[in-house]
N, C-alpha and C. Protein backbone atom coordinates (compact mmCIF):
# COMPACT_ATOMS: atom_id res chain seq x y z
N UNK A 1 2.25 10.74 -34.38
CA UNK A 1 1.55 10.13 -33.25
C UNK A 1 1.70 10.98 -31.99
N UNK A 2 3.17 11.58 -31.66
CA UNK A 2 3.08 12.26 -30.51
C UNK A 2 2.00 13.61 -30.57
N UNK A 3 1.68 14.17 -31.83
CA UNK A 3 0.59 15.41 -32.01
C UNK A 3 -0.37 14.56 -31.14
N UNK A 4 -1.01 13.59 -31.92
CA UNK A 4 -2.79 13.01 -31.17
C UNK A 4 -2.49 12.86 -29.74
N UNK A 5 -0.97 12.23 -29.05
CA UNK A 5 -1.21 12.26 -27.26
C UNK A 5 -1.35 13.82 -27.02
N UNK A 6 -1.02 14.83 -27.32
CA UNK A 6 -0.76 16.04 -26.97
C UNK A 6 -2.56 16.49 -27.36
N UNK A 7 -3.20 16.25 -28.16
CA UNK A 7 -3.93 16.80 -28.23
C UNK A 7 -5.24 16.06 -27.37
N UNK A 8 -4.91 14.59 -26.96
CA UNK A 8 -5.82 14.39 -26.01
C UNK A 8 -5.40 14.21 -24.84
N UNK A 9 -4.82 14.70 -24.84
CA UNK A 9 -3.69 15.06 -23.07
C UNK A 9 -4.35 16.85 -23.08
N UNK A 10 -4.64 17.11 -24.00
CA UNK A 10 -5.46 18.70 -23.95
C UNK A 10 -6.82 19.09 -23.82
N UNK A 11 -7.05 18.10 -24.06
CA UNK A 11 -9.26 17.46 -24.18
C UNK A 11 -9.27 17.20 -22.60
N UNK A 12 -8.33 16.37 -22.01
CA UNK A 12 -8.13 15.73 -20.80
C UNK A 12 -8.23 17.08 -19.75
N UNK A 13 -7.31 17.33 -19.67
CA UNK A 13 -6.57 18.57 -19.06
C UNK A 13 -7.78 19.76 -19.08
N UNK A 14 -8.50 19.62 -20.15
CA UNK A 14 -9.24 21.03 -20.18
C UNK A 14 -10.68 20.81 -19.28
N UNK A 15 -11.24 19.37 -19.91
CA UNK A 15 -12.49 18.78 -18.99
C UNK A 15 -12.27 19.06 -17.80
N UNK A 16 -10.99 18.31 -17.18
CA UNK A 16 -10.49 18.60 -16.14
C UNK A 16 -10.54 19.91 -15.19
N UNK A 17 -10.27 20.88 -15.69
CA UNK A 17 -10.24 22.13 -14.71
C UNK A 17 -11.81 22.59 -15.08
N UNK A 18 -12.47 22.01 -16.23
CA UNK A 18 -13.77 22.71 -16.31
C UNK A 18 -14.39 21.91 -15.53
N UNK A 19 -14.31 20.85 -15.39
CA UNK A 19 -15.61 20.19 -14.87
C UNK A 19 -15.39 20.20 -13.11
N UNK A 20 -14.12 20.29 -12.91
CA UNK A 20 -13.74 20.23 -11.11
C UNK A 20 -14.42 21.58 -10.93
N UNK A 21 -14.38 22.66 -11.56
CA UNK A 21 -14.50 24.20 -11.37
C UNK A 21 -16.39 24.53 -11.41
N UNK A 22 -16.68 23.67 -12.50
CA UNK A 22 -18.34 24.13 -12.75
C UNK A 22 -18.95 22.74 -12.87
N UNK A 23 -18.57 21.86 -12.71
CA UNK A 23 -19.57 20.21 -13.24
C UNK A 23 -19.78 20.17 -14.33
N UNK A 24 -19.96 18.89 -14.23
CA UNK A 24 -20.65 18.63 -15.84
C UNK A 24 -21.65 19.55 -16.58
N UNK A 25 -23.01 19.50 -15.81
CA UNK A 25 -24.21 19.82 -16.38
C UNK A 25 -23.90 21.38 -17.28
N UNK A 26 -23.78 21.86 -16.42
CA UNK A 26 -22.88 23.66 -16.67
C UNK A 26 -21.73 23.63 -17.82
N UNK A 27 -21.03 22.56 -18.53
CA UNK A 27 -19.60 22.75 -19.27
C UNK A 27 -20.43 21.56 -20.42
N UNK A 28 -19.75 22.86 -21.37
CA UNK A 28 -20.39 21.98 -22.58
C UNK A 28 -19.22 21.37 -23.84
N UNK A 29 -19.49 20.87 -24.69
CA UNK A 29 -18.18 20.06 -25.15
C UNK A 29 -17.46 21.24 -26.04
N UNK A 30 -18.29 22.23 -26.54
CA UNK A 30 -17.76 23.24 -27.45
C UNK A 30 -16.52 23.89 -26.10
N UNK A 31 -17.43 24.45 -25.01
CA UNK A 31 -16.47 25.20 -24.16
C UNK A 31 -15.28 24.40 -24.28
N UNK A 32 -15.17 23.20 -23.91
CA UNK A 32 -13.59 22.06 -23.98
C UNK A 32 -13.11 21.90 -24.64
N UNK A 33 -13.62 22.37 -25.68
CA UNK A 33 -13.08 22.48 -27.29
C UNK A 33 -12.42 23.81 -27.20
N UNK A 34 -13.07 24.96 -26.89
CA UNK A 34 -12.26 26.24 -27.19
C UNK A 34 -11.48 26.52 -26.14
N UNK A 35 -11.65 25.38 -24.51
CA UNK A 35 -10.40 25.86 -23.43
C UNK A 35 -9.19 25.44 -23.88
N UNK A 36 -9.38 23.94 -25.00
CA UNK A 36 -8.58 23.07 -25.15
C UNK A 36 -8.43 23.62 -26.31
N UNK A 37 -7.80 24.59 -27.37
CA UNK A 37 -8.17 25.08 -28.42
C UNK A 37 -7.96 24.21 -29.09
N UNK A 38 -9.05 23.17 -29.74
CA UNK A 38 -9.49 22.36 -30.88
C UNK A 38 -10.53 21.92 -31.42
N UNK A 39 -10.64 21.64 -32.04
CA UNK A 39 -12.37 21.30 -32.96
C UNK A 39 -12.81 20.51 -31.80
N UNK A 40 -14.22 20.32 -32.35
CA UNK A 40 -14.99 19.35 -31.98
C UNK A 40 -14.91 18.02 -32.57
N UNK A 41 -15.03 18.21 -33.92
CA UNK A 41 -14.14 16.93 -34.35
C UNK A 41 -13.18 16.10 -33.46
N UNK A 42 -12.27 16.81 -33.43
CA UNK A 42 -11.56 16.03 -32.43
C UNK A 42 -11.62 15.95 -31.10
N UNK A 43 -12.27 16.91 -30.57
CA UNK A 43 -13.05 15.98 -29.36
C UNK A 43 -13.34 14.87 -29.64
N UNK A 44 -14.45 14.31 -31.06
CA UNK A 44 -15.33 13.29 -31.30
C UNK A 44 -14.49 12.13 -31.32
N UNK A 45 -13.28 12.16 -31.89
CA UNK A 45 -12.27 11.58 -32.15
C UNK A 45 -11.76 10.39 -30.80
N UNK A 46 -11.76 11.23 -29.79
CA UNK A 46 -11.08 10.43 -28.59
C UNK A 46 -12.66 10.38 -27.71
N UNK A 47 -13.60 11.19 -27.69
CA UNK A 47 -14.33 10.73 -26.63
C UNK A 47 -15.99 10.91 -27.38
N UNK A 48 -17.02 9.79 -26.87
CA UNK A 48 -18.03 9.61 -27.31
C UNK A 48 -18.93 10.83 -27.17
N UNK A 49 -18.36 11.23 -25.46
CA UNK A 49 -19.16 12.77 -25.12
C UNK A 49 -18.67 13.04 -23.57
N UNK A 50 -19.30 14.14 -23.01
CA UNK A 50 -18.35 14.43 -22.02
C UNK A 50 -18.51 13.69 -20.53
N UNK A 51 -19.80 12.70 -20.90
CA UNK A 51 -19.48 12.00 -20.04
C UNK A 51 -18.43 11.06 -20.05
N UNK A 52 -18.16 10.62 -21.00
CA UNK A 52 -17.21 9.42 -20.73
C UNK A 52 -16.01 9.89 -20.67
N UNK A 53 -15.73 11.55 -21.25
CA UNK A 53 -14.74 12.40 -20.82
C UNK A 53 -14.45 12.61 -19.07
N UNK A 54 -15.35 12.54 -18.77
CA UNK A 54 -15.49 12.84 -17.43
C UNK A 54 -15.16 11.56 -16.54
N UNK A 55 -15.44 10.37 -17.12
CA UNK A 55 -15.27 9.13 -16.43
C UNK A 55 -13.93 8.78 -16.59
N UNK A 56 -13.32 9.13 -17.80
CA UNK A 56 -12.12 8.66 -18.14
C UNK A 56 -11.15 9.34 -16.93
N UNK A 57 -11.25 10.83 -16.47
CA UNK A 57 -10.90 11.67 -15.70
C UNK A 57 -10.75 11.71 -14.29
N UNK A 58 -12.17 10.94 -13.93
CA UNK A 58 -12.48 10.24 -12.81
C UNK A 58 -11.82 9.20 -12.33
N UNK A 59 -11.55 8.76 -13.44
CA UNK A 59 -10.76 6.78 -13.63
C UNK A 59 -9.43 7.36 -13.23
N UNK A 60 -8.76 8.49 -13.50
CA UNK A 60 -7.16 8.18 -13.44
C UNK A 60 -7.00 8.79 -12.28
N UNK A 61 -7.92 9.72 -11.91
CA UNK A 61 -7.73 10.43 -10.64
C UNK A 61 -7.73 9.58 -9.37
N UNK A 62 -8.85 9.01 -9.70
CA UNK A 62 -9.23 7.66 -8.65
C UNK A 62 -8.09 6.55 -8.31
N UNK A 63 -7.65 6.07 -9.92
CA UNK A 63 -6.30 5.36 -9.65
C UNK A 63 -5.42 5.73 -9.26
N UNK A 64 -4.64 6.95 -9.57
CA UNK A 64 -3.69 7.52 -8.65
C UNK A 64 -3.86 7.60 -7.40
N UNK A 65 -5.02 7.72 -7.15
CA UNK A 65 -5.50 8.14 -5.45
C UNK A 65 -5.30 6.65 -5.04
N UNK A 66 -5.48 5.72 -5.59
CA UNK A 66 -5.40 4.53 -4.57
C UNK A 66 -4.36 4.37 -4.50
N UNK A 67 -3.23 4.28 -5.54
CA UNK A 67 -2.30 4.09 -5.65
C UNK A 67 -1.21 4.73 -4.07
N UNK A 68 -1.79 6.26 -4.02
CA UNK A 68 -1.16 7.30 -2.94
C UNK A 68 -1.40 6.40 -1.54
N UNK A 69 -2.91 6.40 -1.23
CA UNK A 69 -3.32 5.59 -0.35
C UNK A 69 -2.64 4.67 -0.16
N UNK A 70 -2.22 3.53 -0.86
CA UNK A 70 -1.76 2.11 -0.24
C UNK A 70 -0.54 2.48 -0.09
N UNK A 71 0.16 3.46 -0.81
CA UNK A 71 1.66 3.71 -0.27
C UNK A 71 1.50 3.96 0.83
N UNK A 72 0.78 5.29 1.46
CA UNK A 72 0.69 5.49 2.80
C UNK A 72 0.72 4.52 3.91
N UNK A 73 -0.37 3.31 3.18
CA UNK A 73 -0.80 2.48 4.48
C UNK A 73 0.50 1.50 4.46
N UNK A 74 1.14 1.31 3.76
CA UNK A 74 2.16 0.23 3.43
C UNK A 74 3.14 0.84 3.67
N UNK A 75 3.46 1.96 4.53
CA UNK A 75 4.80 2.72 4.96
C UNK A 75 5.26 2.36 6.11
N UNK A 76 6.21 2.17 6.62
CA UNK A 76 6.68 2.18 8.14
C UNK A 76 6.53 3.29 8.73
N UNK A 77 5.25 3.83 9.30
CA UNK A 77 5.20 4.33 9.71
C UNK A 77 4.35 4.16 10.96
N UNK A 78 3.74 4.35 11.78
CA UNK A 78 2.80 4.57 12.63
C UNK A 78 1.50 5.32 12.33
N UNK A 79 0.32 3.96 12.57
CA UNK A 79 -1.25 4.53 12.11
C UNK A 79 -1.87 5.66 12.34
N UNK A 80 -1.48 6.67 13.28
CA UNK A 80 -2.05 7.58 14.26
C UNK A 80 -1.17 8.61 12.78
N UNK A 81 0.28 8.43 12.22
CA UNK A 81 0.91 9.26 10.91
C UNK A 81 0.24 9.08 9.74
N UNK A 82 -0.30 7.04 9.58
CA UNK A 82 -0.67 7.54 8.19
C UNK A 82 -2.14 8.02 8.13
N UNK A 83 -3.03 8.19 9.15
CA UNK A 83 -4.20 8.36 9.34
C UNK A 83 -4.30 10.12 8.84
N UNK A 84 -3.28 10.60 9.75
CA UNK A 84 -2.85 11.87 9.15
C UNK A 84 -2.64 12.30 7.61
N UNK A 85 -1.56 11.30 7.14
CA UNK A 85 -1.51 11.76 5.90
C UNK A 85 -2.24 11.22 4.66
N UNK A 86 -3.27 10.55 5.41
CA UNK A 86 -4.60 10.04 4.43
C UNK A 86 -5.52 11.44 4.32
N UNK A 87 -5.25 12.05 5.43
CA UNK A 87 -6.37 13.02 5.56
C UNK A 87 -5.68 14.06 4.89
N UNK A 88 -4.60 14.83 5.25
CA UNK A 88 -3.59 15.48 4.41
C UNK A 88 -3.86 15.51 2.46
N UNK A 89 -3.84 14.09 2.43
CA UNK A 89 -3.64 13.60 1.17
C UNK A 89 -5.58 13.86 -0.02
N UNK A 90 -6.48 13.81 1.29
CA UNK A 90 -7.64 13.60 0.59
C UNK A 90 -7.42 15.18 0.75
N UNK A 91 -7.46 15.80 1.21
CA UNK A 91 -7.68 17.30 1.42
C UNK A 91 -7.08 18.05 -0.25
N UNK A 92 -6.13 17.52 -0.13
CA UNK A 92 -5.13 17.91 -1.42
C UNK A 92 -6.05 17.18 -3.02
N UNK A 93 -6.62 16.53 -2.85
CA UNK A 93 -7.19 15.66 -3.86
C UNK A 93 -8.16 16.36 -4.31
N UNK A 94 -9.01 17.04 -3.32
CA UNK A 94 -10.63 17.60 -3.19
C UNK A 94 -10.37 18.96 -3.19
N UNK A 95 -8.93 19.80 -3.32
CA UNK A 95 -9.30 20.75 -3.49
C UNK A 95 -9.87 22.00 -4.06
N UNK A 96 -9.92 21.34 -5.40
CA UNK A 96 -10.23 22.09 -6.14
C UNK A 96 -11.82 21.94 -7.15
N UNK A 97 -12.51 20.78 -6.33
CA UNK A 97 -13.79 20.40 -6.58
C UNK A 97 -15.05 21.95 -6.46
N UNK A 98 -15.65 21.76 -7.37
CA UNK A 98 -17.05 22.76 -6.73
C UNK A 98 -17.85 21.89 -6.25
N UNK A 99 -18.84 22.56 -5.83
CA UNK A 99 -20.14 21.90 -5.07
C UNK A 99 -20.65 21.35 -6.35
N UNK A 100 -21.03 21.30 -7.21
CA UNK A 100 -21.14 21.70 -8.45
C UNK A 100 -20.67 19.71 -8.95
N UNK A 101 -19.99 19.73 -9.36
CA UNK A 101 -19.27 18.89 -9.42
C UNK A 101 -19.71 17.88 -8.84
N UNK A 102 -19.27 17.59 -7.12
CA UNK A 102 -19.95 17.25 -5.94
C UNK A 102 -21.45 16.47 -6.61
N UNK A 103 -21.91 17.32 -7.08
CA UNK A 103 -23.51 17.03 -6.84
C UNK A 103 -23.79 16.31 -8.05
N UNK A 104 -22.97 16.47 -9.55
CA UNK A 104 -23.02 15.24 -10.41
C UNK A 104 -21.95 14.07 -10.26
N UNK A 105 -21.78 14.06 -9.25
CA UNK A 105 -21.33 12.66 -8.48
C UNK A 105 -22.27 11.84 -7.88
N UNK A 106 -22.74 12.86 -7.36
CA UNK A 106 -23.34 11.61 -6.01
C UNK A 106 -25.16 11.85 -6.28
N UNK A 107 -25.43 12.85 -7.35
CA UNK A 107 -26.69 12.85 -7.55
C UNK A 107 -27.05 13.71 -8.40
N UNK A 108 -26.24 13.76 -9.46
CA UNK A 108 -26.65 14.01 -10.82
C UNK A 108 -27.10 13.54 -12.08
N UNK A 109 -27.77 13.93 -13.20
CA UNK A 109 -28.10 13.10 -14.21
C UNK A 109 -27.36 12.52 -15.02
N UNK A 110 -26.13 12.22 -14.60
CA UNK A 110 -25.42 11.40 -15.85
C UNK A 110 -25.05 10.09 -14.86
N UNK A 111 -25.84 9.03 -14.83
CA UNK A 111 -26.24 8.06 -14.80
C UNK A 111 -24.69 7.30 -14.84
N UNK A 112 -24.21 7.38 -15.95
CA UNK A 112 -23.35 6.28 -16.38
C UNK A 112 -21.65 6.71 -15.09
N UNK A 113 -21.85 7.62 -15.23
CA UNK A 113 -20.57 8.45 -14.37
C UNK A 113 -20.87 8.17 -12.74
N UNK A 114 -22.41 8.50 -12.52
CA UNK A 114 -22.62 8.04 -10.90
C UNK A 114 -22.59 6.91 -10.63
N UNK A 115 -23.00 6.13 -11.93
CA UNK A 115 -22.62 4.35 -11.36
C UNK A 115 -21.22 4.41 -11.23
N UNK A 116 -20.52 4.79 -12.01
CA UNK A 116 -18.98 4.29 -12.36
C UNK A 116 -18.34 5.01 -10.43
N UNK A 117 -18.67 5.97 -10.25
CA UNK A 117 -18.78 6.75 -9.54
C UNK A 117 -18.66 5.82 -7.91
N UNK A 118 -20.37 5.13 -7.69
CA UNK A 118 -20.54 4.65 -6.75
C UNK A 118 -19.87 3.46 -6.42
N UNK A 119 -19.27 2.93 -7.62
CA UNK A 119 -18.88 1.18 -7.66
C UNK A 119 -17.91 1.65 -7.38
N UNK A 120 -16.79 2.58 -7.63
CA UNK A 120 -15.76 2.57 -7.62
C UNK A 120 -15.61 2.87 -5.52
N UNK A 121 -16.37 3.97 -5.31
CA UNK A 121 -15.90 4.61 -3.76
C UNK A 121 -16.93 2.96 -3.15
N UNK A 122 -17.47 2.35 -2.96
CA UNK A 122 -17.90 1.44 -2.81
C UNK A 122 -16.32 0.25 -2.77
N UNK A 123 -15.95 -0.10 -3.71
CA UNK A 123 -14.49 -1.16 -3.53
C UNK A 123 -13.57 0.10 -2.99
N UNK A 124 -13.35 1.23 -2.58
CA UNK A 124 -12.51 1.59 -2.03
C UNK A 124 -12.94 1.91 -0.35
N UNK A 125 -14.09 1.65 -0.67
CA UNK A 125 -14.62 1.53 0.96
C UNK A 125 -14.18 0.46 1.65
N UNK A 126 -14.11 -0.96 1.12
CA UNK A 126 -13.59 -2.26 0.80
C UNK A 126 -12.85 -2.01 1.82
N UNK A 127 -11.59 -1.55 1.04
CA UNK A 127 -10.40 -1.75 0.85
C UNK A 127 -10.40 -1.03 2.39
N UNK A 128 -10.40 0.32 2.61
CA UNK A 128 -9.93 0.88 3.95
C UNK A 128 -10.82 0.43 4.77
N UNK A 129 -11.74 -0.38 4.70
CA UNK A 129 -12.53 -1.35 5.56
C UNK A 129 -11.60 -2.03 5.89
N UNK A 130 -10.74 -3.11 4.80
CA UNK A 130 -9.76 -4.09 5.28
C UNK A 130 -8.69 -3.59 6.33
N UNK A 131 -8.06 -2.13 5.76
CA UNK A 131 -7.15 -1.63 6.45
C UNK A 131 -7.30 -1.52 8.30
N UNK A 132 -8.93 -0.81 8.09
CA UNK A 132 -9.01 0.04 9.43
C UNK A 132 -9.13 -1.98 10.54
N UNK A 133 -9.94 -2.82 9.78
CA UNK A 133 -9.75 -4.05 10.63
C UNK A 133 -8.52 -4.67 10.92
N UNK A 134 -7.34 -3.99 9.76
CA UNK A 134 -5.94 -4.60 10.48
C UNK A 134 -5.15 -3.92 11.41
N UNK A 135 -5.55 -2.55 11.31
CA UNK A 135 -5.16 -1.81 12.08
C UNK A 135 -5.66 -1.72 13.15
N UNK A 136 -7.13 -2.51 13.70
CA UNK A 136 -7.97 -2.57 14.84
C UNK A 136 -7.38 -4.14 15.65
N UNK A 137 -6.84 -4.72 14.52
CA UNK A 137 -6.55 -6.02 15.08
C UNK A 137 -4.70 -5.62 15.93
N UNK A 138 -4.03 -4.91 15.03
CA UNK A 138 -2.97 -4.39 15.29
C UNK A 138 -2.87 -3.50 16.81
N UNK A 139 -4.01 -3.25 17.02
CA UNK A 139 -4.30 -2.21 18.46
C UNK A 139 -3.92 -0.64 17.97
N UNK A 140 -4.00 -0.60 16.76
CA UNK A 140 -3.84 0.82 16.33
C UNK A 140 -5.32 1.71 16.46
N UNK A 141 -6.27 0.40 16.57
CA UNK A 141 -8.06 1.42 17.06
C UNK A 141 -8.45 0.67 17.96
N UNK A 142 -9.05 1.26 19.06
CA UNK A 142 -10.15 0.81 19.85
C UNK A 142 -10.42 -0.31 19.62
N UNK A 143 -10.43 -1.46 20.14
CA UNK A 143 -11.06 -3.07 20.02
C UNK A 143 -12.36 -2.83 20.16
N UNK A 144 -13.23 -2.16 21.17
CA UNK A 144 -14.50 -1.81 22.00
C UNK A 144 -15.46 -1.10 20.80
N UNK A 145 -14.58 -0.91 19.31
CA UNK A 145 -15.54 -0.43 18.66
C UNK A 145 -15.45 -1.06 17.13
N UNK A 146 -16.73 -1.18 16.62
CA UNK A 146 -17.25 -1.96 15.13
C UNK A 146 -16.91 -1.42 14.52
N UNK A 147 -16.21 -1.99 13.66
CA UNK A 147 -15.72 -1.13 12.14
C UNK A 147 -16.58 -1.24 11.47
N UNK A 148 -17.79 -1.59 11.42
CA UNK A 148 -18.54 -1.48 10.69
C UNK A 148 -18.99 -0.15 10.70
N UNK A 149 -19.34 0.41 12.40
CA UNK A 149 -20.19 1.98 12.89
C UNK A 149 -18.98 2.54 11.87
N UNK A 150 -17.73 2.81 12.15
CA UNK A 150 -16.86 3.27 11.33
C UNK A 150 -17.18 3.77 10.04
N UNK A 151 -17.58 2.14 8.95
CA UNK A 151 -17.55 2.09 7.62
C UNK A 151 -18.74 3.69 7.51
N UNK A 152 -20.10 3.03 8.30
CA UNK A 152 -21.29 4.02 8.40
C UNK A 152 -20.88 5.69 8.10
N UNK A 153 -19.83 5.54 9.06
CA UNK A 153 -19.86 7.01 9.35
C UNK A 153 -19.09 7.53 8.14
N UNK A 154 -18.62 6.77 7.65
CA UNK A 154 -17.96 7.18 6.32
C UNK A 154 -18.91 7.51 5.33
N UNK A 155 -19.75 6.31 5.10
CA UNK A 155 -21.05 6.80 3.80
C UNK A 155 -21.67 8.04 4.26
N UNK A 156 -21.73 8.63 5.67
CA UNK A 156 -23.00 9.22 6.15
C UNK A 156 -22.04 10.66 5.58
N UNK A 157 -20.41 10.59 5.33
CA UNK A 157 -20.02 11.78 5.45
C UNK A 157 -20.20 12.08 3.92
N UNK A 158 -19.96 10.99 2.96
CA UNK A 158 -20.04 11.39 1.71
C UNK A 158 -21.62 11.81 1.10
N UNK A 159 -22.19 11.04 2.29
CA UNK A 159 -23.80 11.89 2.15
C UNK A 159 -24.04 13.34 1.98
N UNK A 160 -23.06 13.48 3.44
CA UNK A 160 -23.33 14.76 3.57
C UNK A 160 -22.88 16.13 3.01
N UNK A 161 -21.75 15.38 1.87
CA UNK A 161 -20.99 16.29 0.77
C UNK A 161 -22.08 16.90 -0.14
N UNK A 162 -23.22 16.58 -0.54
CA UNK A 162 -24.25 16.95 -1.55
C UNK A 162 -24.89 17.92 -0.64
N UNK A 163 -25.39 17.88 0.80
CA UNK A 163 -26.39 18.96 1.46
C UNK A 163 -26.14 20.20 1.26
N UNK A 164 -27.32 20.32 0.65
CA UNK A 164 -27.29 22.06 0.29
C UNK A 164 -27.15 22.81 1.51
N UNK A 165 -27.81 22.78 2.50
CA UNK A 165 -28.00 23.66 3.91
C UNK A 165 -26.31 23.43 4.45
N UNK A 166 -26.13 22.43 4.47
CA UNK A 166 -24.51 22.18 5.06
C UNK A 166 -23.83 22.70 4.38
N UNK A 167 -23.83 22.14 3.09
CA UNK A 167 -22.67 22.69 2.63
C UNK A 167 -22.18 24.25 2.21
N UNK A 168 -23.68 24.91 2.32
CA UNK A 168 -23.64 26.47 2.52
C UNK A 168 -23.06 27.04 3.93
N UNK A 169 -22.61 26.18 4.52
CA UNK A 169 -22.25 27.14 5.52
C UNK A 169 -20.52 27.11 5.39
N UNK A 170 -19.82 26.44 4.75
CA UNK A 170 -18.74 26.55 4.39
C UNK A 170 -18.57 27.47 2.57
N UNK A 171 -16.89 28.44 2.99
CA UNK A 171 -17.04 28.64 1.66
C UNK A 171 -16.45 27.66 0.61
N UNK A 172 -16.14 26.50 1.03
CA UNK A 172 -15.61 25.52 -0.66
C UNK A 172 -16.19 23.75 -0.09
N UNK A 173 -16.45 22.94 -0.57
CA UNK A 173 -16.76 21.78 -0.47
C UNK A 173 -15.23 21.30 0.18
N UNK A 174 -14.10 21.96 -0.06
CA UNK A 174 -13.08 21.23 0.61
C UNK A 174 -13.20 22.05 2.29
N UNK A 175 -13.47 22.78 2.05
CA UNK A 175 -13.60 23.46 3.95
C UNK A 175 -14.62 22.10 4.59
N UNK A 176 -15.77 21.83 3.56
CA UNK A 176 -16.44 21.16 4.58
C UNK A 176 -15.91 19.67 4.64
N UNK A 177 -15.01 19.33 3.63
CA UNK A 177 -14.25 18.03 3.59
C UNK A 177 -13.62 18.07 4.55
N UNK A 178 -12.82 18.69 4.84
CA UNK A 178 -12.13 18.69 5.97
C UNK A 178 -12.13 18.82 7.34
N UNK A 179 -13.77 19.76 7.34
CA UNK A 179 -13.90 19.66 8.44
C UNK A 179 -14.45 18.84 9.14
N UNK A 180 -15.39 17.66 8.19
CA UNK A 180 -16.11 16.26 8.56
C UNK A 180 -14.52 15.34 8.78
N UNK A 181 -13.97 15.69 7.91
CA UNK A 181 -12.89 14.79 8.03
C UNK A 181 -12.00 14.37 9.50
N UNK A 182 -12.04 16.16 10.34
CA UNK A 182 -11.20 15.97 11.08
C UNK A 182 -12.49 15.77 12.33
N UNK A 183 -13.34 16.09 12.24
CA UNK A 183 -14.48 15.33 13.28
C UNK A 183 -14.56 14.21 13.52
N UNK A 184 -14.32 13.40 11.97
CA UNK A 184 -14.28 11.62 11.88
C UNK A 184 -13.51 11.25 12.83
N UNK A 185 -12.14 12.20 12.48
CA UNK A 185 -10.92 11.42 13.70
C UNK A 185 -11.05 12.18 14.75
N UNK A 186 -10.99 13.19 14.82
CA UNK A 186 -10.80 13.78 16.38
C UNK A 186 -11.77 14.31 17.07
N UNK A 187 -12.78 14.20 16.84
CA UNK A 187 -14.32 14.55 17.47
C UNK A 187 -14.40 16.21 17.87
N UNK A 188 -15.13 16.75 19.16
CA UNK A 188 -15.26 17.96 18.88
C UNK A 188 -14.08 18.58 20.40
N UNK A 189 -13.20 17.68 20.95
CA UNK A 189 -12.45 18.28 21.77
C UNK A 189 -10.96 18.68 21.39
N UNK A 190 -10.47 19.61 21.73
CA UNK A 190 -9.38 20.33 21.56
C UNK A 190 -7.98 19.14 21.24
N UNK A 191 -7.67 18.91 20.36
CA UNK A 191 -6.29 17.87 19.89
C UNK A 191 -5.15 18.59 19.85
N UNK A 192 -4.02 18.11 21.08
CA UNK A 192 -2.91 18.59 20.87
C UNK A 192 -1.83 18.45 19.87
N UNK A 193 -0.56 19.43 19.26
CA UNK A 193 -0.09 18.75 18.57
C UNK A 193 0.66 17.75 18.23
């Protein structure tokens, strides 16, 4: 039994750096087969095809990530720190995404992965919706402003992760993550440290 976790802990692992590196459309199940050196067979074995390889991938990444997140927000710390190390933390998450990738997320043909995809950043929108209103009620944000404009500016940024023209002007999808990121919070004037 421990052979089959090892060998789909290797199917896992291999999708993984292929599909963050080139996307789906571009990585085919043979390639994950020969990064992961094993049949296809046993690809077939653990996954229907590489989408649901890809969802499964998506699923744990995602869970861990919330998991990171609520530790953060649930720390004694001060909002202005964990705001920081949310951003810290997404930076580290996204780094190793292509544009590529990116773009069978939020508007590619595998259907079943962009739903799974949208529902999921959708309840995690939720969720730091709830946060940023306790933290607005807390006086950790501006009273004078809607968390809703907030929520907005959030969808408008994950919008803007797919733009071809934008996102060519950075060299990695995480340059431009980060740099919407730190606009979100600190706009375009000089922040001390």
């Amino acid at each position: 039994m421990q052979d089959v976790n090892v060998k789909y802990l290797d199917i896992v692992a291999a999708g993984k750096e292929l599909f963050w590196k080139f996307g789906l459309k571009k990585v085919s199940i043979a390639e994950i087969c020969e990064h992961a050196k094993l049949s296809r067979a046993t690809f077939y074995k653990y996954f229907e095809n590489k989408e649901k390889l890809a969802i499964y991938i998506l699923k744990t990444v995602i869970d861990d990530g919330v998991k990171e997140y609520q530790d953060i927000m649930n720390a004694e710390i001060d909002f202005e720190k964990k705001v920081e190390k949310t951003i810290l933390f997404k930076l580290d998450r996204t780094k190793d995404f292509s544009q590529e990738f990116l773009n069978d997320l939020y508007k590619g043909e595998f259907k079943e992965l962009n739903s799974y995809f949208l529902r999921v950043t959708s309840d995690n929108i939720e969720m730091i919706e709830n946060d940023y209103r306790q933290a607005q009620f807390d006086g950790h944000i501006r009273s004078d402003i809607k968390i809703e404009f907030i929520m907005f500016n959030i969808n408008k940024m994950f919008e803007m992760m797919t733009d071809e023209k934008l996102s060519s002007l950075y060299l990695s999808p995480t340059d431009l993550i980060a740099e919407m990121i730190r606009f979100f919070f600190y706009g375009i004037l000089p922040r001390e440290k």
